[in-house]
Each structure stands twice: as structure tokens, then as C-alpha cells.
Protein backbone atom coordinates (compact mmCIF):
# COMPACT_ATOMS: atom_id res chain seq x y z
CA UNK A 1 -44.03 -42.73 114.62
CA UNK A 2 -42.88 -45.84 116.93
CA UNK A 3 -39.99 -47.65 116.28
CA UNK A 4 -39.20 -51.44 117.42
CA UNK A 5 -36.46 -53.25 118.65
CA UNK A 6 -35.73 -56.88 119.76
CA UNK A 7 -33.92 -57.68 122.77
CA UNK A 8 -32.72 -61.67 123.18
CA UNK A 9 -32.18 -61.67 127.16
CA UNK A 10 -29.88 -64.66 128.49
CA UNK A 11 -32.50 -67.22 129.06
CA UNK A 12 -33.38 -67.06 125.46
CA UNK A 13 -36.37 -65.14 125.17
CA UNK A 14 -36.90 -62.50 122.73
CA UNK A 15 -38.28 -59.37 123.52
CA UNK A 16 -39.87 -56.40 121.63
CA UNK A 17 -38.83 -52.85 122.34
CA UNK A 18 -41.04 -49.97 121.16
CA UNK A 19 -40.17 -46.13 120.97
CA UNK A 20 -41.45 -43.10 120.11
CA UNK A 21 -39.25 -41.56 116.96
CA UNK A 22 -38.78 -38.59 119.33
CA UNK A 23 -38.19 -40.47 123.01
CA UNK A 24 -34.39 -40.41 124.22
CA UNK A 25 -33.34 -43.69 125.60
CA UNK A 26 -29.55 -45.01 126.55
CA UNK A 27 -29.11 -48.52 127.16
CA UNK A 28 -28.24 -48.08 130.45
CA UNK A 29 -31.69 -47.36 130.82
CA UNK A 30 -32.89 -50.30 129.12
CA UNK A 31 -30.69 -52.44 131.11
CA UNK A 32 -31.75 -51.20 133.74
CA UNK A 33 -35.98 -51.81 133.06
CA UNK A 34 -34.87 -55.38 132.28
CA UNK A 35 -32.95 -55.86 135.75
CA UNK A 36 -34.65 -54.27 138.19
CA UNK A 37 -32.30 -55.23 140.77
CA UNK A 38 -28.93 -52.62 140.65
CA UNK A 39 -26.63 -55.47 141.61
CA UNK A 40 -26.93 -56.70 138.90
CA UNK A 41 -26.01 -54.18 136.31
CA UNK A 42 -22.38 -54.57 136.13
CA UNK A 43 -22.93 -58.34 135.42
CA UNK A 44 -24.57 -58.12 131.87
CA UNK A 45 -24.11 -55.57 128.83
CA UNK A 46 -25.51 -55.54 125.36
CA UNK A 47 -24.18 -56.83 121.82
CA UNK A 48 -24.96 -55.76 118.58
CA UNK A 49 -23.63 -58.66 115.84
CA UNK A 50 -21.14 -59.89 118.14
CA UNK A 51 -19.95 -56.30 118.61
CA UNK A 52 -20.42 -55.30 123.06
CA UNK A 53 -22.15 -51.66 123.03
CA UNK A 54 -21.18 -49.07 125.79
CA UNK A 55 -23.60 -48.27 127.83
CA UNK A 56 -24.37 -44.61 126.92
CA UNK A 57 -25.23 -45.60 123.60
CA UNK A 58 -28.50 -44.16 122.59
CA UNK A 59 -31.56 -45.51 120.98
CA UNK A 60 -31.69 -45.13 118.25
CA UNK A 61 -28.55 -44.16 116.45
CA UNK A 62 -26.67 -45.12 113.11
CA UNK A 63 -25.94 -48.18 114.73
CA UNK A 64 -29.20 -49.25 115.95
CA UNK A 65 -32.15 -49.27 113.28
CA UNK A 66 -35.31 -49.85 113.36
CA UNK A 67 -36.05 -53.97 114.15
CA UNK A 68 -32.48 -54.79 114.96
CA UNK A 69 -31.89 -57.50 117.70
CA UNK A 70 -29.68 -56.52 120.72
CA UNK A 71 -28.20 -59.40 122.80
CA UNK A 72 -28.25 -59.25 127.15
CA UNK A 73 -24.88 -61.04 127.75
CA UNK A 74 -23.66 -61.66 131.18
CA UNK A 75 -19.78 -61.26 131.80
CA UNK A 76 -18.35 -64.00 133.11
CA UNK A 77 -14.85 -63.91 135.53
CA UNK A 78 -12.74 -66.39 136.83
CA UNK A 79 -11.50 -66.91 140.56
CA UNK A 80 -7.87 -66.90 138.88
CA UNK A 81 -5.84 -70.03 139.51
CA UNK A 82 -8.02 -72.33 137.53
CA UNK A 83 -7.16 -71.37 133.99
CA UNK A 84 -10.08 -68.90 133.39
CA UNK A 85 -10.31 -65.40 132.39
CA UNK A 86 -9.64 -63.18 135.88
CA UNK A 87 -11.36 -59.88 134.18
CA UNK A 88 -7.71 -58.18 134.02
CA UNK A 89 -6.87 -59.17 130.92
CA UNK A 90 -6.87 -56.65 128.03
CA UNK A 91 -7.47 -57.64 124.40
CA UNK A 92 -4.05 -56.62 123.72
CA UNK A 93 -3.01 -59.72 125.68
CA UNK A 94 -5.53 -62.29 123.92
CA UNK A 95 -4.13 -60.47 120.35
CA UNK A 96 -0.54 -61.53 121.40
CA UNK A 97 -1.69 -64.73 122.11
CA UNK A 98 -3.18 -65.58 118.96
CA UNK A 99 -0.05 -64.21 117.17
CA UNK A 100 2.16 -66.61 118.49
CA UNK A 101 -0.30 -69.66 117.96
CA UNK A 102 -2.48 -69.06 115.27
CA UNK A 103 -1.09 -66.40 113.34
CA UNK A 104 -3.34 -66.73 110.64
CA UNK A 105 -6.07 -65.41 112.87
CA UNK A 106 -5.70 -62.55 114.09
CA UNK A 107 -7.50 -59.44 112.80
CA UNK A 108 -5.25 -57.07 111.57
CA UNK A 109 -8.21 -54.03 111.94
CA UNK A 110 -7.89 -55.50 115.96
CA UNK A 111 -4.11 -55.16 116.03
CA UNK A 112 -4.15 -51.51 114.86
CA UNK A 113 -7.53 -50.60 117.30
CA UNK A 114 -4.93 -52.03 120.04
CA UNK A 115 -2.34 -50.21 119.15
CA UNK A 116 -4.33 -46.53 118.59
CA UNK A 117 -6.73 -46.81 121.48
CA UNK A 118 -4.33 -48.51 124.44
CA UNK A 119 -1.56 -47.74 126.13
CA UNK A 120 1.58 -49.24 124.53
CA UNK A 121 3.00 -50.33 128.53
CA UNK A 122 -0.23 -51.34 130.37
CA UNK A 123 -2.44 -51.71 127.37
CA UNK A 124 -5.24 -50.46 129.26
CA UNK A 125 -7.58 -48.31 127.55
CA UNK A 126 -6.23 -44.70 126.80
CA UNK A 127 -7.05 -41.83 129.80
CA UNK A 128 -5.87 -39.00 130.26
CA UNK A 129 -3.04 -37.41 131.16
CA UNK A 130 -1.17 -39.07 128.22
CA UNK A 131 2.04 -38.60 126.71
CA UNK A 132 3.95 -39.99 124.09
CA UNK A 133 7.83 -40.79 123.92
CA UNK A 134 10.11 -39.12 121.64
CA UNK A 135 9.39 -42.50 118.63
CA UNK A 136 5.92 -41.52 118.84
CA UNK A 137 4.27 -44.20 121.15
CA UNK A 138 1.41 -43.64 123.10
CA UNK A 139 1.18 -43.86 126.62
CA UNK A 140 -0.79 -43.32 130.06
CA UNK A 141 0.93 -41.10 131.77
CA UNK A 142 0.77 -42.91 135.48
CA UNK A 143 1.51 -46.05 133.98
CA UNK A 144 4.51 -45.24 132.69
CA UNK A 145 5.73 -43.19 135.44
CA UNK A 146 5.33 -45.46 137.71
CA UNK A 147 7.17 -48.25 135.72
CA UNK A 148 10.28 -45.44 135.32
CA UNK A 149 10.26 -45.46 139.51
CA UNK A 150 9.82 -49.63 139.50
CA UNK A 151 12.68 -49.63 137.25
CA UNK A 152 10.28 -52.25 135.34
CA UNK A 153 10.48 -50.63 131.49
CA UNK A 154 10.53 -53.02 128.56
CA UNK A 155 13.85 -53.39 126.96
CA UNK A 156 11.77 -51.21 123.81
CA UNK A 157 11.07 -48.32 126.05
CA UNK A 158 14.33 -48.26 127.54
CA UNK A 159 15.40 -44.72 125.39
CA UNK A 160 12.28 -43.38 128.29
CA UNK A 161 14.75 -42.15 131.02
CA UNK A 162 12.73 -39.42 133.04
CA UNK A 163 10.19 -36.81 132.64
CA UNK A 164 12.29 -34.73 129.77
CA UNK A 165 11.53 -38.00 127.46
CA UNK A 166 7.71 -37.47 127.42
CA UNK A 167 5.47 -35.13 125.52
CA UNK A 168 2.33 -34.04 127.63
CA UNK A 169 -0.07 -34.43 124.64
CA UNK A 170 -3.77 -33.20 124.83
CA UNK A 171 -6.65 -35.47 122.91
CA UNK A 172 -10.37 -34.42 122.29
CA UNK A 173 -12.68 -36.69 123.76
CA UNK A 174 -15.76 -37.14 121.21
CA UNK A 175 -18.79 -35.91 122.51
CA UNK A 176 -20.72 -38.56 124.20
CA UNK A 177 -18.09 -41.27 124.28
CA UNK A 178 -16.66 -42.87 127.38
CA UNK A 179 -13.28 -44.53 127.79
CA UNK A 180 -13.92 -47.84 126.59
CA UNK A 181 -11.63 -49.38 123.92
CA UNK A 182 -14.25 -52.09 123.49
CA UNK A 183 -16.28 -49.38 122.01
CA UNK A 184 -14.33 -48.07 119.50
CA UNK A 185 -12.62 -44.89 119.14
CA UNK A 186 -12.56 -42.28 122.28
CA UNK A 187 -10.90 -39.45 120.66
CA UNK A 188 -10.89 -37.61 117.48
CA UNK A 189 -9.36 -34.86 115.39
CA UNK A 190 -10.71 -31.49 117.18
CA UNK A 191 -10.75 -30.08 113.43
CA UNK A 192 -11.79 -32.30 111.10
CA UNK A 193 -13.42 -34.59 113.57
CA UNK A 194 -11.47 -37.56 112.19
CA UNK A 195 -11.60 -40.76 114.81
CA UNK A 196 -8.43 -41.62 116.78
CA UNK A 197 -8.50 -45.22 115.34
CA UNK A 198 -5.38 -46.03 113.35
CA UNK A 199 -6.96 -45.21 110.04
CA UNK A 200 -5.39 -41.71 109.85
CA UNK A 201 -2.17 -39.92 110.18
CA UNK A 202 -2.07 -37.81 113.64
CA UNK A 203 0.27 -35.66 114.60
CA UNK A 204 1.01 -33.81 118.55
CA UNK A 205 3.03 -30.30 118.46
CA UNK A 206 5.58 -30.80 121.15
CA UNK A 207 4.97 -26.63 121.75
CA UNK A 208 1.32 -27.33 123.06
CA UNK A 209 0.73 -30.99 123.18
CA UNK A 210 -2.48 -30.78 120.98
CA UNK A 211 -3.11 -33.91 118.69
CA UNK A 212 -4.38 -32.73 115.55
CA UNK A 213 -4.87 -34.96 112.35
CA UNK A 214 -2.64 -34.79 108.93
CA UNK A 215 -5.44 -34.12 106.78
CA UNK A 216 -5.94 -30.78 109.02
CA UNK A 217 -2.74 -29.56 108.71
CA UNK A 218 -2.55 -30.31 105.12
CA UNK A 219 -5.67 -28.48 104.37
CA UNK A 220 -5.09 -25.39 106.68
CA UNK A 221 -1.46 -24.13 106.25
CA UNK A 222 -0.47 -22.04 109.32
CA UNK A 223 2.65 -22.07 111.27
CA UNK A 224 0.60 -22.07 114.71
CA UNK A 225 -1.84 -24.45 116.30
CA UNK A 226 -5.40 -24.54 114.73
CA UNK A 227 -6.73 -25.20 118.59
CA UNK A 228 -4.64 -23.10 120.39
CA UNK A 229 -3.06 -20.51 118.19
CA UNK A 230 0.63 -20.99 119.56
CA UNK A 231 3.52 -20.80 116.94
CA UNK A 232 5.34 -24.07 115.97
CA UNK A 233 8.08 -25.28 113.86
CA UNK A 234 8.46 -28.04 111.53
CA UNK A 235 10.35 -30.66 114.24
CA UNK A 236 7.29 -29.52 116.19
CA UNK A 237 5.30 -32.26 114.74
CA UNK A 238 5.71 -35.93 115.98
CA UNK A 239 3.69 -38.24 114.09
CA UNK A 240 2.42 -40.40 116.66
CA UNK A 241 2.18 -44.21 115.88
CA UNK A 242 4.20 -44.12 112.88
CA UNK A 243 4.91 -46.76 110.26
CA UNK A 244 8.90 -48.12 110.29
CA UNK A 245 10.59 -44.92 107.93
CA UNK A 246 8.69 -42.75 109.95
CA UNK A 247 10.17 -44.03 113.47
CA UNK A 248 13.28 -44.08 112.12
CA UNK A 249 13.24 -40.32 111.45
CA UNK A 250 12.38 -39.72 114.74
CA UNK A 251 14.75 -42.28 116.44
CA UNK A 252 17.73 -40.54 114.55
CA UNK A 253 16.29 -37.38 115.56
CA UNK A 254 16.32 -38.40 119.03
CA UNK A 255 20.16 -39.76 118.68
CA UNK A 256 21.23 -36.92 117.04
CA UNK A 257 19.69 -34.81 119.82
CA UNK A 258 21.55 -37.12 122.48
CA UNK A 259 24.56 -37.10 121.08
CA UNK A 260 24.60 -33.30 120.77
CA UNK A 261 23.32 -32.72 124.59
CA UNK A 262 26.59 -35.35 124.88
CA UNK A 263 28.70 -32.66 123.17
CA UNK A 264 27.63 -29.67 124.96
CA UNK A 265 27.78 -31.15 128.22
CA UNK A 266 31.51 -32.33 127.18
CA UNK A 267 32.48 -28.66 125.95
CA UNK A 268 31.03 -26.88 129.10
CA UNK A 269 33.59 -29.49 130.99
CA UNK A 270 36.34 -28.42 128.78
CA UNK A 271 35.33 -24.51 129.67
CA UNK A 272 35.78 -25.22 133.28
CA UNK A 273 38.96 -27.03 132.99
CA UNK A 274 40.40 -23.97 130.47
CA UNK A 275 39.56 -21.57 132.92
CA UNK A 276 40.83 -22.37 136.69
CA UNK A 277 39.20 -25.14 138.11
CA UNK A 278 39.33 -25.93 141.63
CA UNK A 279 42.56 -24.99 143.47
CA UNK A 280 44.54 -26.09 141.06
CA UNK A 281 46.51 -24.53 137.62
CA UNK A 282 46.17 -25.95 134.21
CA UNK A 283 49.69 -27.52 132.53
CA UNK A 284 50.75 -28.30 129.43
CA UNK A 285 49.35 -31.60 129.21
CA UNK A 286 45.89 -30.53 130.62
CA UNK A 287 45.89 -31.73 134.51
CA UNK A 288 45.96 -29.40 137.07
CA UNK A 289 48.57 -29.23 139.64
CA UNK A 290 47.00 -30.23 142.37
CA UNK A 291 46.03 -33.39 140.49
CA UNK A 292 49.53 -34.41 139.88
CA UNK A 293 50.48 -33.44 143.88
CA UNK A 294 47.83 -35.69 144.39
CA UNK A 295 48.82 -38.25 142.64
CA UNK A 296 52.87 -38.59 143.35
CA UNK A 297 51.19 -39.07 147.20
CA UNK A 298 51.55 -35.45 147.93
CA UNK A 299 48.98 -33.43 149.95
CA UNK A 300 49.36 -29.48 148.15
CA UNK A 301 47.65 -26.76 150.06
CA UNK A 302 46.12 -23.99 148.51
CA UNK A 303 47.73 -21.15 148.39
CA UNK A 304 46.20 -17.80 146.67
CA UNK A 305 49.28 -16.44 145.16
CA UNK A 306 49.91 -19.46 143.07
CA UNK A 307 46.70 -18.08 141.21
CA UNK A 308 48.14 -14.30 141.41
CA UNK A 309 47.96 -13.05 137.07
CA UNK A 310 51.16 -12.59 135.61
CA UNK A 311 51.82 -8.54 136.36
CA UNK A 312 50.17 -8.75 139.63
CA UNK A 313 52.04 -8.85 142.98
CA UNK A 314 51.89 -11.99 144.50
CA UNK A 315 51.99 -10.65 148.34
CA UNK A 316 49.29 -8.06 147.28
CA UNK A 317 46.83 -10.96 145.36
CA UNK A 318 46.86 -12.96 148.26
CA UNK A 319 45.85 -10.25 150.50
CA UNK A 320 42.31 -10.06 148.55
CA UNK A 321 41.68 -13.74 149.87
CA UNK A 322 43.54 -13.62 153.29
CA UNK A 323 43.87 -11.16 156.17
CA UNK A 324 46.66 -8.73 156.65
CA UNK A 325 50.07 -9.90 157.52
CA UNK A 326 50.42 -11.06 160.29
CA UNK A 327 54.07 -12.67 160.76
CA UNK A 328 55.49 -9.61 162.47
CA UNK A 329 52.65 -8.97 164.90
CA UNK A 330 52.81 -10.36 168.37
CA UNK A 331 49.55 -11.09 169.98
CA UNK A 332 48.80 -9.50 173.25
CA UNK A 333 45.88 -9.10 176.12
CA UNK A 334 45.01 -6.37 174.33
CA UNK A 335 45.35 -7.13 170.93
CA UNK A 336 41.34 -7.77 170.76
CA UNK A 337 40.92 -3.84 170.74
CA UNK A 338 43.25 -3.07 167.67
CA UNK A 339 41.33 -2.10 164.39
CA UNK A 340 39.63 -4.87 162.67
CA UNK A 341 42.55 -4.50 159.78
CA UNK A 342 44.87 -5.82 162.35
CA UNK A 343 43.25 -8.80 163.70
């Protein structure tokens, strides 16, 4: 059984493309029987209705039946400086764009795609290592660790101080797929095989970092990871790219867990102080002694038996901390050979 295709190179001309039902072909292979020079690769890639097609896609697939017409495009890149396109940009940048000027065009199923398969700093297409913040955005990891160094965060990500803010998350790359966010979805469910595209609920278990769709852990109840078996708890789950209640949950989760790292840090201050801190000896009015020397200009020097408990000797506590008494020993030549207790 043959199959055909039609190819419309950039010059206009339409080609015909025939396969065997059982041959194999990507179209990076195809590209590269139409341009048999390897320079030239990187300059053109194919479009199905308007829609660019990685170049591991295979002939045929769902996408691609039987007499469809694929489109050679070249890419084209500005020199910067002249008010082109320098090949940086990231369609997060051109949605943004259109949301501030024409408002009324911009594609809301493009606004979540940006959202689910880019990083919310760089906006460059999601690789791994990733990690998400404690409000459940999305990010790659060496992007934003490198802004928290360059001190460059938005004012948004500000509540990202340091490593303890992120959530090493794991994603399953679909089979076949390549990091391209012009190609759709990269990763999926690794149960239910549901696509990491914004149109369902996913969830990462802080205990493991594996990001596992609702609908799985709706339909298999378990208390541990359906990838990796380790136990979890409820606050476990972070729903990653939430809608406004939902990031509100978390962002008073994540206060209420600030203010109570706050607390403990101010109690195990309060411990130190109640016991003996320093050189000094607690008052009434909670400063130490020292302090207040201090403070009327006085220098106080430690002295061990101002420490000594109240039915100890004071000569005898010292003696733990200093050597032996010494106010009624003369030094001599010789006093070098006494026993170590007396000098």
C-alpha cells in the first residue's frame, strides 16, 4: 500500500511524496533529501496548517494523513538593531505584546501553552532540572538560580529567597518528543499519560518531586507515590499552576509556615537568654549584667564565681575554670619543677 504526501518547498513548487504503508520516515529525513547541502538544515522546517512540526515527527502519524500538504519554510533572523526579530525572542514575549495592544487577540489556548510548557522567569522552553516555588510556578532550575545570585528576581518571585524555596520536581518526558514548546506538550502524566499542557490538574509531592496528574490520584487512592512508592501526606501535594483560590491556599500556607519558622527561631533566642548567655547573668528586667556594665561605660570582666549556683562555694566553682591559687605562692628558679597542680 503507498501513501502520498505533498510538499510546497519555498520557491513555490509542489511536490509529491510517496511511502510505503510500512517505511519509517522522520522529517528530518525528508528535509534532509530536499536539501542536500547540511548547512542548510537549520535554516528551514516544516508546517502543517500554519502549525511548525518538530523535526522527529514521523511519517505518517495522526497528524499527517494520507495527501496532506506540508510547507518548507525558511526561518528568518534579524541582525538586531534594526527592528527585526533577533531569534531570542520567545512566544511568551510576542503574547505579552499583543496583550497590551490588541487585547482582543490573543489566544487564550496560547496563553495557557505559555504558561504550562515555559519557564515562568526566562520563558524558555521547559528542561530539566526543574523546580517549582512554594505558589506552584514552574521554573528552570539554572535560570532561576542564577537570577537568585544576580539579585535580578521579579518583584512576583521575590517570596524565592534560596535553595529551601524550591521543590526539585521530576517530569516524564513523552516518548519520542523533544524539548520544543513550539511543538506542543513535552511531558505527560507517567500514569494516565495525560499531556503537560494546561488542560489538566497536576500535582508534584514535595517528598519525591514526581509530577503526577489529579485524575491519577483521584482514581488510585494510596497514601504513597504511584511512581515511586514513597509515603506522602496531604500538604505533600502542590498543585502546580493553580487557578487564584488555589494560590492563595498555598501562599497562606507558605506565610503561615514563615511566620512559624519566625516563632521558633524567636523562642530558641528566648532559651538562650533564660539560661546563661554569654558572660553575663540574667536580671529582673531581662538584660544581662554585663550588658548594663556595658552600657553605663563600664568594661566588667568575667569572673567565674559570679556564675557559682546558689549552695556552691564560690572559691571552689571558680577553681573548675581557673588554676589553683596562686596569691600566696612566690615564683622561683625552680618553680618550673613543682607538680603541674602548682603551676
Amino acid at each position: 500500500m503507498h501513501l502520498q504526501f505533498f510538499v510546497r518547498s519555498p520557491n513555490h513548487q509542489t511536490l509529491t511524496l510517496t511511502l510505503e504503508a510500512t517505511q519509517s520516515l522522520t522529517l528530518h529525513h525528508l528535509k534532509s533529501s530536499l536539501l542536500p547541502e547540511p548547512q542548510l538544515l537549520s535554516s528551514f522546517y516544516f508546517t502543517l496548517n500554519g502549525k511548525p512540526l518538530s523535526d522527529s515527527t514521523l511519517l505518517p502519524n495522526s497528524q499527517l494523513t494520507p495527501l496532506s500538504t506540508l510547507f518548507l519554510v525558511p526561518r528568518l533572523s534579524g541582525g538586531g538593531g534594526d527592528g527585526g526579530a533577533t531569534g531570542a525572542e520567545s512566544r511568551d514575549c510576542y503574547l505579552k505584546m499583543y496583550a497590551v495592544k490588541k487585547p482582543d487577540k490573543v489566544d487564550p489556548n496560547e496563553q495557557r501553552l505559555g504558561k504550562w510548557l515555559n519557564c515562568a522567569l526566562s520563558n524558555e522552553p521547559l528542561r530539566e532540572p526543574c523546580v517549582i516555588d512554594k505558589l506552584g510556578n514552574i521554573f528552570n532550575k539554572e535560570a532561576l538560580v542564577q537570577a537568585l545570585l544576580g539579585k535580578k528576581l521579579p518583584k512576583e518571585f521575590r517570596h524565592v529567597k534560596g535553595l529551601k524555596d524550591m521543590v526539585n520536581i521530576k517530569l516524564s518526558v513523552i516518548p519520542g518528543k523533544e524539548s520544543d514548546a513550539a511543538d506542543g506538550a513535552t511531558f505527560q502524566c507517567p500514569i494516565t499519560g495525560l499531556e503537560f499542557n494546561g488542560k489538566y490538574k497536576f500535582f508534584a509531592l514535595k517528598n519525591c518531586g514526581h509530577v503526577v496528574s489529579a485524575k491519577a490520584l483521584k482514581e488510585v487512592k494510596s497514601s504513597a507515590c504511584l511512581v515511586c512508592h514513597k509515603e506522602f501526606v496531604e500538604s505533600d501535594k502542590m498543585v502546580i499552576n493553580g487557578n487564584e483560590e488555589e494560590v492563595a491556599v498555598l501562599r497562606e500556607m507558605m506565610e503561615e509556615e514563615k511566620a512559624k519558622t519566625v516563632k521558633e527561631k524567636k523562642k530558641r533566642g528566648i532559651d538562650v537568654l533564660d539560661g546563661e548567655k554569654g558572660c553575663g547573668k540574667l536580671e529582673g528586667n531581662g538584660k544581662l549584667e554585663n550588658e548594663k556594665a556595658l552600657s553605663n561605660g563600664g568594661v566588667k570582666k568575667f569572673r567565674a564565681a559570679d556564675l557559682a549556683p546558689a549552695n556552691a562555694t564560690k572559691e571552689v566553682y571558680a577553681s573548675i575554670f581557673t588554676s589553683s591559687n596562686k596569691s600566696n605562692f612566690k615564683e622561683t628558679f625552680t618553680c618550673r619543677s613543682l607538680p603541674l597542680g602548682r603551676n
